[in-house]
N, C-alpha and C. Protein backbone atom coordinates (compact mmCIF):
# COMPACT_ATOMS: atom_id res chain seq x y z
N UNK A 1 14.05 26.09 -13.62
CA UNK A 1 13.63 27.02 -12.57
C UNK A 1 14.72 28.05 -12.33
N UNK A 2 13.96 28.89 -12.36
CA UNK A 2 15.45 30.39 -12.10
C UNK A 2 15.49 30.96 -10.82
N UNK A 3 16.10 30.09 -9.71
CA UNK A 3 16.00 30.39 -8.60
C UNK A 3 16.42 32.01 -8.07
N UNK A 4 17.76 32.38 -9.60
CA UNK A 4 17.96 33.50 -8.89
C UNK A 4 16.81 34.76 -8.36
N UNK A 5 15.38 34.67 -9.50
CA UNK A 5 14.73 35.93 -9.27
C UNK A 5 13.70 35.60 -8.21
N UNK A 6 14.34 34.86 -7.37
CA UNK A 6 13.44 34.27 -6.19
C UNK A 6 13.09 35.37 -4.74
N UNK A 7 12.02 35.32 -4.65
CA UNK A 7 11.80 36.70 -3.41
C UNK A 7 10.41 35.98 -2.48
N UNK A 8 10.22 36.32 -1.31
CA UNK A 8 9.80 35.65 -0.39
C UNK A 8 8.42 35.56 -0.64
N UNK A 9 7.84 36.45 -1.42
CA UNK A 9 6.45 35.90 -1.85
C UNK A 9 6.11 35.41 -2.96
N UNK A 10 7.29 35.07 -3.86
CA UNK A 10 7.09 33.97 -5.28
C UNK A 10 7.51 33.12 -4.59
N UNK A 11 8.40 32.91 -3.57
CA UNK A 11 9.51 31.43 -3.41
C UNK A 11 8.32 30.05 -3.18
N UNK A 12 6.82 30.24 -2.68
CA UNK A 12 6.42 28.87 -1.92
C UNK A 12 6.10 28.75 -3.61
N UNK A 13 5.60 29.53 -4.16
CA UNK A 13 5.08 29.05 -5.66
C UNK A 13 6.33 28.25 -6.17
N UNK A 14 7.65 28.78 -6.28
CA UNK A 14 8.34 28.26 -7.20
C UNK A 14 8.83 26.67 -6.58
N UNK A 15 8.95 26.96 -5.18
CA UNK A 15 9.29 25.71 -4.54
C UNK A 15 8.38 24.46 -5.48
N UNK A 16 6.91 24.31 -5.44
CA UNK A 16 5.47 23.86 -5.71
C UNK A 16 5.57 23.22 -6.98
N UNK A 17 5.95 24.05 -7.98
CA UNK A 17 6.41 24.20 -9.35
C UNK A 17 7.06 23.44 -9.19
N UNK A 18 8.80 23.37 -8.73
CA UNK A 18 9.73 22.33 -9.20
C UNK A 18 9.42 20.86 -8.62
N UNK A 19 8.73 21.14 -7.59
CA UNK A 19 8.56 19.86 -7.18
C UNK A 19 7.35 19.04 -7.88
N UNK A 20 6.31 19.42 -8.35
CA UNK A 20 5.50 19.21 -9.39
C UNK A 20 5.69 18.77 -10.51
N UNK A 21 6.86 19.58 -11.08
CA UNK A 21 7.54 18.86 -11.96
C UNK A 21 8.04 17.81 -11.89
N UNK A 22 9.06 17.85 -11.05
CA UNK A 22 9.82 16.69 -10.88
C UNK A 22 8.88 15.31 -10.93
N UNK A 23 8.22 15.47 -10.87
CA UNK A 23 6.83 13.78 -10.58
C UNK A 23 7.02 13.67 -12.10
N UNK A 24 7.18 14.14 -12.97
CA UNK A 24 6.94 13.53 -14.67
C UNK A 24 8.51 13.74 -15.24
N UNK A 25 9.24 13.91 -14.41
CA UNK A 25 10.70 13.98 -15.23
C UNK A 25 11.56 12.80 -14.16
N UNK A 26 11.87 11.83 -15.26
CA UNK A 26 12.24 10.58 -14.48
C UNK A 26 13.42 11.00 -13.67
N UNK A 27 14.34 11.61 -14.43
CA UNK A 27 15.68 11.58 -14.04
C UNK A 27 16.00 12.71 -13.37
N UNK A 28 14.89 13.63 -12.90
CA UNK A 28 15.00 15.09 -12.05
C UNK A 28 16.03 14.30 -10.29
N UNK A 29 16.30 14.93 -10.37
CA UNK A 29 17.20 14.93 -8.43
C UNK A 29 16.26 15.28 -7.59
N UNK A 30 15.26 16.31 -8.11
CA UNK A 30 13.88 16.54 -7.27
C UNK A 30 13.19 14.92 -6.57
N UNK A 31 13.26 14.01 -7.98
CA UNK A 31 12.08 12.79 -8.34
C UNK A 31 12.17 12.52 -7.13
N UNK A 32 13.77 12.14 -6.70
CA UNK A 32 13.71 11.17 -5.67
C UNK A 32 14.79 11.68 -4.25
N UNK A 33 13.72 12.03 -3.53
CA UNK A 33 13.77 12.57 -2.27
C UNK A 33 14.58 12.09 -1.11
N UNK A 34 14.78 12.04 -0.01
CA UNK A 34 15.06 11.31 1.22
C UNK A 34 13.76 11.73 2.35
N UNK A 35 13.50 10.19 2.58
CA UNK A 35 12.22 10.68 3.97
C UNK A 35 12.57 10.10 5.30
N UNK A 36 12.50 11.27 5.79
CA UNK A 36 13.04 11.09 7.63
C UNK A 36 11.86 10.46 8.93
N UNK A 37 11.47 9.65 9.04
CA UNK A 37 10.79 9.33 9.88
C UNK A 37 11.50 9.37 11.37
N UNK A 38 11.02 8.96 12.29
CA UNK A 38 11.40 8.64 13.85
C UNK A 38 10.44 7.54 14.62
N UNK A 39 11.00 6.89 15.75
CA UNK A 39 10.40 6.29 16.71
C UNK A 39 10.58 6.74 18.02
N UNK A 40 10.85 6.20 18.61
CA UNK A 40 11.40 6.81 20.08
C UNK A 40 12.47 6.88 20.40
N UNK A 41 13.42 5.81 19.77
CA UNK A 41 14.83 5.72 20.21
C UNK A 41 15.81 5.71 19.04
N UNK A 42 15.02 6.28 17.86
CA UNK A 42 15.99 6.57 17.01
C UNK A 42 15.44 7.27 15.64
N UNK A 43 16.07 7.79 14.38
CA UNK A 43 15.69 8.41 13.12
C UNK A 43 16.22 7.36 12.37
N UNK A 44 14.94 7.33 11.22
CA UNK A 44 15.68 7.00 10.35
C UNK A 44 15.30 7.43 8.45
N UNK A 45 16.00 7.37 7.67
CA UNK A 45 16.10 8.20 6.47
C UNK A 45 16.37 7.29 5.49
N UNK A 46 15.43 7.19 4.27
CA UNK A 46 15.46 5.79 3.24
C UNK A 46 15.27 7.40 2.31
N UNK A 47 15.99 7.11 0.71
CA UNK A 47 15.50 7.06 -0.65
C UNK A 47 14.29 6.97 -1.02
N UNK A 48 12.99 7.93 -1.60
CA UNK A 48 12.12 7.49 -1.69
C UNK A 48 12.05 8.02 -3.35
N UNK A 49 10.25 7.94 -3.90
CA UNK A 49 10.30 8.42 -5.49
C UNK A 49 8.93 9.11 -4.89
N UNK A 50 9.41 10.11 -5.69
CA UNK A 50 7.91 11.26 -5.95
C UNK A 50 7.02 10.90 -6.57
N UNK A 51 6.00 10.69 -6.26
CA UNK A 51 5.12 9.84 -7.22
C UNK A 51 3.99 11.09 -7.56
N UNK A 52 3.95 12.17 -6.88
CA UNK A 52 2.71 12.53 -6.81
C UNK A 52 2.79 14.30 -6.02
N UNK A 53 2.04 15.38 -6.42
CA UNK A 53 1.92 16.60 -5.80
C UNK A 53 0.47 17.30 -6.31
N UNK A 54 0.09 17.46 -4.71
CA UNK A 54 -1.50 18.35 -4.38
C UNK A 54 -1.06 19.36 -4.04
N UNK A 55 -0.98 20.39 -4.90
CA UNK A 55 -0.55 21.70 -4.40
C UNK A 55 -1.49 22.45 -3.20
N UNK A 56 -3.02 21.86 -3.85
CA UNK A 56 -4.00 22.81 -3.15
C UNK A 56 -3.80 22.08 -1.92
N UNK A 57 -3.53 20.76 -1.55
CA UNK A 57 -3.38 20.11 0.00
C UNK A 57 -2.39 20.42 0.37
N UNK A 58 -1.25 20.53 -0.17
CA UNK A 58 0.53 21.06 -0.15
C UNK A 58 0.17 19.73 0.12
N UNK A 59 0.02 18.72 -0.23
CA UNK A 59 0.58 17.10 -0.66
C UNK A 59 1.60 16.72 -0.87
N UNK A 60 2.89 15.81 -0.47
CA UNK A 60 3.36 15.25 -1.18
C UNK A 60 3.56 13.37 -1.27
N UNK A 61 3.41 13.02 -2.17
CA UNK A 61 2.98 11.59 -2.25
C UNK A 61 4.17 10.72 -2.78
N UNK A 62 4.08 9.54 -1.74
CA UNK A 62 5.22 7.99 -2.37
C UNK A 62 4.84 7.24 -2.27
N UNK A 63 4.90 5.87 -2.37
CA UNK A 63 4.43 4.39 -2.37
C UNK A 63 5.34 3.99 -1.23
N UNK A 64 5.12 2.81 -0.52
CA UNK A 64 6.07 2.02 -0.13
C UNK A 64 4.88 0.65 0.31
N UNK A 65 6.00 -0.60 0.56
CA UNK A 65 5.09 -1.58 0.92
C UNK A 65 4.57 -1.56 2.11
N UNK A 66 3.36 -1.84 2.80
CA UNK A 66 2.53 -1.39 3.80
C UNK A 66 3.12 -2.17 5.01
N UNK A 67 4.19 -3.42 4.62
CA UNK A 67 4.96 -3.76 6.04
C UNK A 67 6.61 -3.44 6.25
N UNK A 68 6.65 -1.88 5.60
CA UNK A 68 7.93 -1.55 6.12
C UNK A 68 7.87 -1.29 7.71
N UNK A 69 9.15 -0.25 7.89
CA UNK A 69 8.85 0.22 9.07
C UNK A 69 8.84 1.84 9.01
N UNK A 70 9.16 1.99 8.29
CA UNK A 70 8.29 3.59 7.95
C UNK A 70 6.92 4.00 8.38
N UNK A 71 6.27 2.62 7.60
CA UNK A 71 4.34 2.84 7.54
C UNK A 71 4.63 2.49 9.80
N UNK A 72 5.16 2.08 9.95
CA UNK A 72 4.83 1.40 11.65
C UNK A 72 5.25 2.90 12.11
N UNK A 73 6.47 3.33 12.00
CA UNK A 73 7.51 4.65 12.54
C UNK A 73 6.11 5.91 12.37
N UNK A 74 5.88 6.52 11.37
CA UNK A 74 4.86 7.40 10.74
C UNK A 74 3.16 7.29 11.49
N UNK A 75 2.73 5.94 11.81
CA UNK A 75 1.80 5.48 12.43
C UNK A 75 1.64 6.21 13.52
N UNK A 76 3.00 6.07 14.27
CA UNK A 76 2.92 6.30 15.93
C UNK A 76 3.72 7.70 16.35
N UNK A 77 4.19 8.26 14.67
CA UNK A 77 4.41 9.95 14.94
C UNK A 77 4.74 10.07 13.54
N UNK A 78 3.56 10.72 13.37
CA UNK A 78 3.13 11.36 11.94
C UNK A 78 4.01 12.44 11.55
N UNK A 79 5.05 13.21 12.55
CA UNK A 79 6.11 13.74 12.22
C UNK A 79 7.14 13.08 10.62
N UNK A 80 7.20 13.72 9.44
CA UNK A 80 8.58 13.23 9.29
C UNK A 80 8.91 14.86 8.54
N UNK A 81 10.38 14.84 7.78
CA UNK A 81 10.98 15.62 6.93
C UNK A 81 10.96 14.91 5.48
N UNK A 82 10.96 15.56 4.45
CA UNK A 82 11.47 15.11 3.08
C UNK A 82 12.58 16.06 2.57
N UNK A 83 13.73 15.60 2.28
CA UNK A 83 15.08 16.31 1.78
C UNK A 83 15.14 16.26 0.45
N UNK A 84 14.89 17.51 -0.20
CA UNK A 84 15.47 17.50 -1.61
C UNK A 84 16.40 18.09 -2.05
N UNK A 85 17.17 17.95 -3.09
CA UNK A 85 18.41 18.43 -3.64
C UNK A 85 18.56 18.06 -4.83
N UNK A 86 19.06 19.55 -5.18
CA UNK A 86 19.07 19.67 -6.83
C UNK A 86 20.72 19.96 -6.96
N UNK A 87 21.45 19.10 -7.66
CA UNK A 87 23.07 19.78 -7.59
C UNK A 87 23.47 20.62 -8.59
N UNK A 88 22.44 20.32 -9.65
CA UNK A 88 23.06 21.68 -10.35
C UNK A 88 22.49 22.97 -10.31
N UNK A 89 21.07 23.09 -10.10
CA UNK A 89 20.66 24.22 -9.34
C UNK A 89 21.40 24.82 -7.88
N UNK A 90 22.04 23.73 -7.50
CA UNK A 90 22.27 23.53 -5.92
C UNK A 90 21.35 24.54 -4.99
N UNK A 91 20.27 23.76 -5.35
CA UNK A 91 19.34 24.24 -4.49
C UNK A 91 18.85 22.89 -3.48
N UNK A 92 18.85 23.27 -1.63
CA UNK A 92 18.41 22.49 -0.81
C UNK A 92 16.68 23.00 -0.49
N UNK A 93 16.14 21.80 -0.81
CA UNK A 93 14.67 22.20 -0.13
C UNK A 93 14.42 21.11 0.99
N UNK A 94 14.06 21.65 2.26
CA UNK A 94 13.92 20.31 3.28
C UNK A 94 12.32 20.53 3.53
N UNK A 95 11.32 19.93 3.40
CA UNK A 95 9.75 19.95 3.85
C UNK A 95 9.48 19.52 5.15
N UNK A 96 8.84 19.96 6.13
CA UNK A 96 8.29 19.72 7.69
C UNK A 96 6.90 19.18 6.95
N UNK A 97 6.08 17.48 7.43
CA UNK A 97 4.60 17.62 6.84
C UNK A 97 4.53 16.52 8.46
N UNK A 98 3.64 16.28 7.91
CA UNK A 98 2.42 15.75 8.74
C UNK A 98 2.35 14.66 7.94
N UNK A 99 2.64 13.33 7.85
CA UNK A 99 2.43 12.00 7.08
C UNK A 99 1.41 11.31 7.74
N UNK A 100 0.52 10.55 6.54
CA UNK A 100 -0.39 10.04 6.74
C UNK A 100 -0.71 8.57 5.39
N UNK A 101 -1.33 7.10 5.67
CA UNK A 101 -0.71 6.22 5.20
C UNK A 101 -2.00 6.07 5.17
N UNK A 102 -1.84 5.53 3.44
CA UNK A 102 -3.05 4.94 3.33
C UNK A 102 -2.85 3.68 2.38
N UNK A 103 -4.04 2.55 2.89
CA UNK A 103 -3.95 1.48 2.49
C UNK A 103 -5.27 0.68 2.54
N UNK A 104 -5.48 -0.04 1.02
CA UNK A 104 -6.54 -0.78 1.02
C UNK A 104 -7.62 0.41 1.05
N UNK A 105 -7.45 1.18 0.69
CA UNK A 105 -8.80 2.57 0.25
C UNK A 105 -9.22 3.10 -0.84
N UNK A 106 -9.62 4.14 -0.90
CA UNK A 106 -9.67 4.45 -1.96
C UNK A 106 -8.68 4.87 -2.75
N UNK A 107 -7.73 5.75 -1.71
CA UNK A 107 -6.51 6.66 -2.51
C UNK A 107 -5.46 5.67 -2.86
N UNK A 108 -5.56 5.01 -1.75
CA UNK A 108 -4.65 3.76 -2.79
C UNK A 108 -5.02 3.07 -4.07
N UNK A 109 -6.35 2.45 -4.06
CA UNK A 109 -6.71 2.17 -4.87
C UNK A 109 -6.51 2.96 -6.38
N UNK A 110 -6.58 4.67 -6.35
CA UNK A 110 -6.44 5.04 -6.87
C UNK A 110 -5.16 5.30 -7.75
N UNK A 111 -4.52 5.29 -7.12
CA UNK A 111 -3.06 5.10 -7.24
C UNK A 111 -2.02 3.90 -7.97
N UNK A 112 -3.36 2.90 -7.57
CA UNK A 112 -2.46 1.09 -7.52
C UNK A 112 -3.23 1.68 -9.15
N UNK A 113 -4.13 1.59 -9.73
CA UNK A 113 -4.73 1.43 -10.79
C UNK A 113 -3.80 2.31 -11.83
N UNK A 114 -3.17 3.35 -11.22
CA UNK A 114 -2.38 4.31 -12.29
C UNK A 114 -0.73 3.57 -12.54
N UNK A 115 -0.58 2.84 -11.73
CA UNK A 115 0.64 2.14 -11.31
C UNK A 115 1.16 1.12 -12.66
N UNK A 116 2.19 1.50 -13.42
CA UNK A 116 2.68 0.68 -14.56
C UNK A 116 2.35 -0.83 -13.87
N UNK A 117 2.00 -1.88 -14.89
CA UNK A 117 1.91 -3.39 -14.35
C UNK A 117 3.23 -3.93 -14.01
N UNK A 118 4.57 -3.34 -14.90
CA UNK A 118 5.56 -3.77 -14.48
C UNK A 118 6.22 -3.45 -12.89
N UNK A 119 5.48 -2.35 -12.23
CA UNK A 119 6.25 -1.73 -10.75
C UNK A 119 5.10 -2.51 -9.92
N UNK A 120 4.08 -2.80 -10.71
CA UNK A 120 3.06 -3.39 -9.01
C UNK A 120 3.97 -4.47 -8.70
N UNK A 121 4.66 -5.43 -9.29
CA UNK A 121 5.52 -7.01 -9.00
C UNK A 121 6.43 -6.54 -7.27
N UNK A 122 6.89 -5.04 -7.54
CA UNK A 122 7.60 -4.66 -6.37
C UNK A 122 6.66 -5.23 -4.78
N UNK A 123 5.39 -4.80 -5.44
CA UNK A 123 4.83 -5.05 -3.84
C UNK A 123 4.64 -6.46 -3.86
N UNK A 124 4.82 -7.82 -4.32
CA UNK A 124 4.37 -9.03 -4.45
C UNK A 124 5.43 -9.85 -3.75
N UNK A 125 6.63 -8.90 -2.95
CA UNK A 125 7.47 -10.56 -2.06
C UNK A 125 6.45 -10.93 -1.25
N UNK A 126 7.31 -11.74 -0.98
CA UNK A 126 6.49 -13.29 -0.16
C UNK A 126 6.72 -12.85 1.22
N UNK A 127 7.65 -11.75 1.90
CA UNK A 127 8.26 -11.41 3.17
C UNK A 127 8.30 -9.82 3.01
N UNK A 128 7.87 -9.01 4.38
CA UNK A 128 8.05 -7.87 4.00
C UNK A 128 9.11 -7.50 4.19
N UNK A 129 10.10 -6.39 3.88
CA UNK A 129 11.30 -5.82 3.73
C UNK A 129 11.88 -5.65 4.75
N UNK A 130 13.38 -5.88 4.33
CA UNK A 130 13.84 -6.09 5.99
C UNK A 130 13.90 -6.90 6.45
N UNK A 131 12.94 -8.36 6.25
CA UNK A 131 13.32 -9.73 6.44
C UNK A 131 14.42 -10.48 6.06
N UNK A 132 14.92 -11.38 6.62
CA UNK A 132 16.22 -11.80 6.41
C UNK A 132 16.24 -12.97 4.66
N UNK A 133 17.45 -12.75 4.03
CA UNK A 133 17.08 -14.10 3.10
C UNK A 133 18.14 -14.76 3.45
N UNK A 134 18.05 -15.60 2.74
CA UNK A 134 19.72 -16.61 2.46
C UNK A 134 20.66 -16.26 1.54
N UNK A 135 20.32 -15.73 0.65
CA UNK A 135 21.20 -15.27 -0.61
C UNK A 135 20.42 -14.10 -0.82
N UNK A 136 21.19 -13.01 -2.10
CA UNK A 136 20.85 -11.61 -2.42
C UNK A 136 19.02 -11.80 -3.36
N UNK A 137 18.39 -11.36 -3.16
CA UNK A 137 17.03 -11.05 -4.05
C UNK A 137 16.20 -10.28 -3.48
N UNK A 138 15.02 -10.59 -3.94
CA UNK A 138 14.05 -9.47 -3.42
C UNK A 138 12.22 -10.37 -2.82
N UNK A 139 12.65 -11.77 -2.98
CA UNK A 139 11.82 -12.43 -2.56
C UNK A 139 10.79 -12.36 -3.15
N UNK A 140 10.78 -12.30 -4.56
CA UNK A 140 9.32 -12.22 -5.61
C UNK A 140 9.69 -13.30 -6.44
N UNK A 141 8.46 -13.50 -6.92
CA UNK A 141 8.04 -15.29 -7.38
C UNK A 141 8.59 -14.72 -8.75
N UNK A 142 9.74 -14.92 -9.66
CA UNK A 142 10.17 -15.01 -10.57
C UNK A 142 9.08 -14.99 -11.71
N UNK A 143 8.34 -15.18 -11.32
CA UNK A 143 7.16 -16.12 -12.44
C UNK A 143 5.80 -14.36 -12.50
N UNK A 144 6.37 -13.95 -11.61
CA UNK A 144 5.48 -12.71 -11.40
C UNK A 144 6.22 -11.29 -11.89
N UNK A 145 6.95 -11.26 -12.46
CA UNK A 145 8.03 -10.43 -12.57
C UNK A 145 7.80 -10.79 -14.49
N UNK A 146 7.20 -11.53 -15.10
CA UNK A 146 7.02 -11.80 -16.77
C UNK A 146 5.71 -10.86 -17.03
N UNK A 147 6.24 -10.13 -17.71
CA UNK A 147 4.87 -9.52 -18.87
C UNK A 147 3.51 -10.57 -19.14
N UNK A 148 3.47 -11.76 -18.98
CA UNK A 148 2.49 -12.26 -18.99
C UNK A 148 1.43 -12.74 -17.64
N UNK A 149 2.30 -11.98 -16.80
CA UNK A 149 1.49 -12.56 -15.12
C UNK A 149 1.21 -11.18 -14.57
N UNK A 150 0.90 -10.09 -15.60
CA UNK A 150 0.09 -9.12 -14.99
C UNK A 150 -0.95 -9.35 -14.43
N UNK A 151 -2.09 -10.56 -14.59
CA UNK A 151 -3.14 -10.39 -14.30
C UNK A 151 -2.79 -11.29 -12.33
N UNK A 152 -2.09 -11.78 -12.67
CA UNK A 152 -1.95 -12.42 -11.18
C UNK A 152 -1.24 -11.30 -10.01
N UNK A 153 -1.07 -10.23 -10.90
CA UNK A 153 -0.71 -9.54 -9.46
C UNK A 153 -1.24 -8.46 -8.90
N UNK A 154 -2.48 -8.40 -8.79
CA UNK A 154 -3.51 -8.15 -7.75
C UNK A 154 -3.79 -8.40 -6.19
N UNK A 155 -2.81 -9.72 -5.74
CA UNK A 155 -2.87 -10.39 -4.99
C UNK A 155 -1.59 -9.07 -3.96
N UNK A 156 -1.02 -8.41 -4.77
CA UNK A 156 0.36 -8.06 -4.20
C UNK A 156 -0.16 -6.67 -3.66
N UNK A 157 -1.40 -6.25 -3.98
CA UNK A 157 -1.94 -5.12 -4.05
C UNK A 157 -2.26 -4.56 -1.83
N UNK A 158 -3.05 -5.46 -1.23
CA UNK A 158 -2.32 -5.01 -0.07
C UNK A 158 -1.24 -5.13 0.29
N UNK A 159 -0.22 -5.15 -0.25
CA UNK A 159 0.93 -4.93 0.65
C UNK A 159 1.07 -3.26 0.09
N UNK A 160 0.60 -2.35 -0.85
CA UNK A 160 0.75 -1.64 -1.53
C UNK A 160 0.46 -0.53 -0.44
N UNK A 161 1.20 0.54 0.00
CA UNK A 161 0.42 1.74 0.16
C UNK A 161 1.20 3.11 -0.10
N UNK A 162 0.31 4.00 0.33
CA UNK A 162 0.38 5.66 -0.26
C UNK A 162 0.82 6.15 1.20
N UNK A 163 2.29 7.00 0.87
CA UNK A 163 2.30 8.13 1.98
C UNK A 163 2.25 9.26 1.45
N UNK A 164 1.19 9.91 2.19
CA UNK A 164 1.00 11.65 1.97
C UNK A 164 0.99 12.35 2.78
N UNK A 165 2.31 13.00 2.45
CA UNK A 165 2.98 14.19 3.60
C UNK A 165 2.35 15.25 3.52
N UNK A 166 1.56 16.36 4.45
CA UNK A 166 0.76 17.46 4.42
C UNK A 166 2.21 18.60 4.83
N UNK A 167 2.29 19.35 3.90
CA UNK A 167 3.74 20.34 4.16
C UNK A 167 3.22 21.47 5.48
N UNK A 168 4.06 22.04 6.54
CA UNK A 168 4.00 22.44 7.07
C UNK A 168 4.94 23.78 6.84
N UNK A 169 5.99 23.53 6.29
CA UNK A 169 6.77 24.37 5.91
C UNK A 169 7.74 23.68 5.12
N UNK A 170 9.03 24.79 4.74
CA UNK A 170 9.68 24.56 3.53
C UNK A 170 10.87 25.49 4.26
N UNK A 171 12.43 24.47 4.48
CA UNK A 171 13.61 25.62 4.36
C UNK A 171 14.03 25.43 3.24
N UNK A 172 14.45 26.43 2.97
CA UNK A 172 15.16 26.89 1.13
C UNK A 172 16.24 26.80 1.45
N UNK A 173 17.61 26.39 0.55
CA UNK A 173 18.63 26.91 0.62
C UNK A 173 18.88 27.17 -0.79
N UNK A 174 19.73 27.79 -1.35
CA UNK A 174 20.48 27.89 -2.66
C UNK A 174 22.03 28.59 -2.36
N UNK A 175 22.44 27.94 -2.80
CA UNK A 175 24.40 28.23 -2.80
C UNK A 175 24.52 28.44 -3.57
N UNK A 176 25.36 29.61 -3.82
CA UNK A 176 25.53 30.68 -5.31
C UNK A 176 26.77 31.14 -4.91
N UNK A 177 27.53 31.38 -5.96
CA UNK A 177 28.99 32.20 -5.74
C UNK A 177 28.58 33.43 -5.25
N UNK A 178 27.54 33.97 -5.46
CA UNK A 178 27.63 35.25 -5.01
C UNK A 178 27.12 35.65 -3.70
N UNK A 179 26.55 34.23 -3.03
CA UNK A 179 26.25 34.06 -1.56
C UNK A 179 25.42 33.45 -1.59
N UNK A 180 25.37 32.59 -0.61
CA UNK A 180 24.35 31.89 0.07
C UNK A 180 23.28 32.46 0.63
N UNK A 181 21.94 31.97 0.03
CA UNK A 181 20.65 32.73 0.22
C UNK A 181 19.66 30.98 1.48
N UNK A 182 19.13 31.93 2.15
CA UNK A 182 18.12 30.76 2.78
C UNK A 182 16.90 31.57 3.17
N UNK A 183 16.21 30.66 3.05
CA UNK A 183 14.25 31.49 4.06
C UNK A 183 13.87 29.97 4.21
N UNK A 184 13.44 30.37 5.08
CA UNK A 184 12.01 29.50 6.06
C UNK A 184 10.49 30.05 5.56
N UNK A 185 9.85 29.03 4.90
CA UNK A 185 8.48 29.02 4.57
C UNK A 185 7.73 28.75 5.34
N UNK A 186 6.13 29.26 5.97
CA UNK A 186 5.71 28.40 6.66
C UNK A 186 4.27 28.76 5.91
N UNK A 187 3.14 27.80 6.64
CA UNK A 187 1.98 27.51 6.39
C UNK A 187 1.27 28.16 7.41
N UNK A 188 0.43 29.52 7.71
CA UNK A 188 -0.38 29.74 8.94
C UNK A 188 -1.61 29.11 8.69
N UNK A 189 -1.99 28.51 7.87
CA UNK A 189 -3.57 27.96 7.80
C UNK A 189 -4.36 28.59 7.37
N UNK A 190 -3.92 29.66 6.56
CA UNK A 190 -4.53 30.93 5.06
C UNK A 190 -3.49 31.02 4.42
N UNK A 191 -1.90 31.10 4.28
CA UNK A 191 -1.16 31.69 3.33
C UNK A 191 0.06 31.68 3.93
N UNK A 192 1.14 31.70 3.04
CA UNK A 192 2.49 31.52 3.51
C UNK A 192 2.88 32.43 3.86
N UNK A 193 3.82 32.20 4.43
CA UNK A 193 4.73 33.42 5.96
C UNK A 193 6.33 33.39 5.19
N UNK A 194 7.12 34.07 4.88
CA UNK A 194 8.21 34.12 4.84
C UNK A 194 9.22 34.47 5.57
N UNK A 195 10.29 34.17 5.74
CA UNK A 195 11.34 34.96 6.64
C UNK A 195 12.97 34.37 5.89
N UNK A 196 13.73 35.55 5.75
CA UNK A 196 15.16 35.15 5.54
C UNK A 196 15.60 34.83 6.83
N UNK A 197 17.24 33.50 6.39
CA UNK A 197 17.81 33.25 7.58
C UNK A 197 18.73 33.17 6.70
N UNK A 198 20.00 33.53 8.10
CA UNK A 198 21.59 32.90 8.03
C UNK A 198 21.77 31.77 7.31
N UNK A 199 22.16 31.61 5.92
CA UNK A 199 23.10 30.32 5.58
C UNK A 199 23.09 28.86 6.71
């Protein structure tokens, strides 16, 4: 992506683009995001993986297991941010959406079915995340984690769900020797709005 020939009415396209990409390039800095949720008495910000982009919804899509506390946080304020960063572009993109969780539906469904057999085992502990153990693991039946117990893990499938962030806007940053460039994207509900800002 050539951020330099970037101007306020290509930028939501190019934003769209890299992040689009990034869903099929394992090792992009795009792939894997940070997502900011809240509750009432506090924020909080996990590592997530791009699994997925609806440009025409401004979508953006991740998995997580359906008894974190994200899916609870997101429930009761659909507010969050997603932080991306590219370091050798050093380009910052932060997304404002609207999150929304789905589970045991269709879109999950849709999703669980595209899902390598080796990553569904993730949703199959016995405790949801965040529960305490006795020693270091991840609380999955060993026995479910073999190339031959694909078919038994179906069972792991509700704990499985989809978050899809509806973008509201987009701050840009890019840091360049030759100056620091930023704009604020937004969404009026026909077409994007641009505006430069201060670094």
């Amino acid at each position: 992506m050539d951020w330099h020939e970037s101007n306020l009415e290509n930028l939501p396209g190019q934003i769209w683009e890299a992040l689009s990409d990034a869903v099929g390039i394992p090792h992009s800095p795009l792939r894997t995001p940070a997502l900011s949720t809240t509750n009432r008495l506090e924020t909080s910000i996990r590592t997530v993986v791009l699994r997925g982009v609806d440009i025409k919804k401004r979508h953006l899509y991740c998995f997580t297991d359906l008894r974190t506390s994200k899916v609870r946080e997101i429930r009761a304020n659909e507010q969050v941010q997603v932080l991306f960063y590219h370091p050798v572009q050093k380009v910052q993109i932060r997304a404002t959406a609207a999150a929304m969780v789905y589970a045991n539906d269709a879109i999950a469904r849709e999703f669980w079915e595209k899902l390598p057999l080796a990553q569904r085992a993730n949703y199959a502990a016995r405790s949801g995340p965040g529960s305490p153990l006795n020693e270091p693991g991840d609380d999955i039946d060993p026995a479910l984690k073999e190339t031959s117990a694909t078919a038994d893990l179906e069972p792991a499938y509700p704990n499985f769900a989809v978050i899809a962030a509806e973008v509201d806007q987009f701050d840009w940053l890019h840091l360049r020797d030759a100056g620091n460039v930023r704009a604020n994207i937004r969404w009026t509900g026909k077409r994007y709005s641009g505006l430069w800002l201060v670094p």
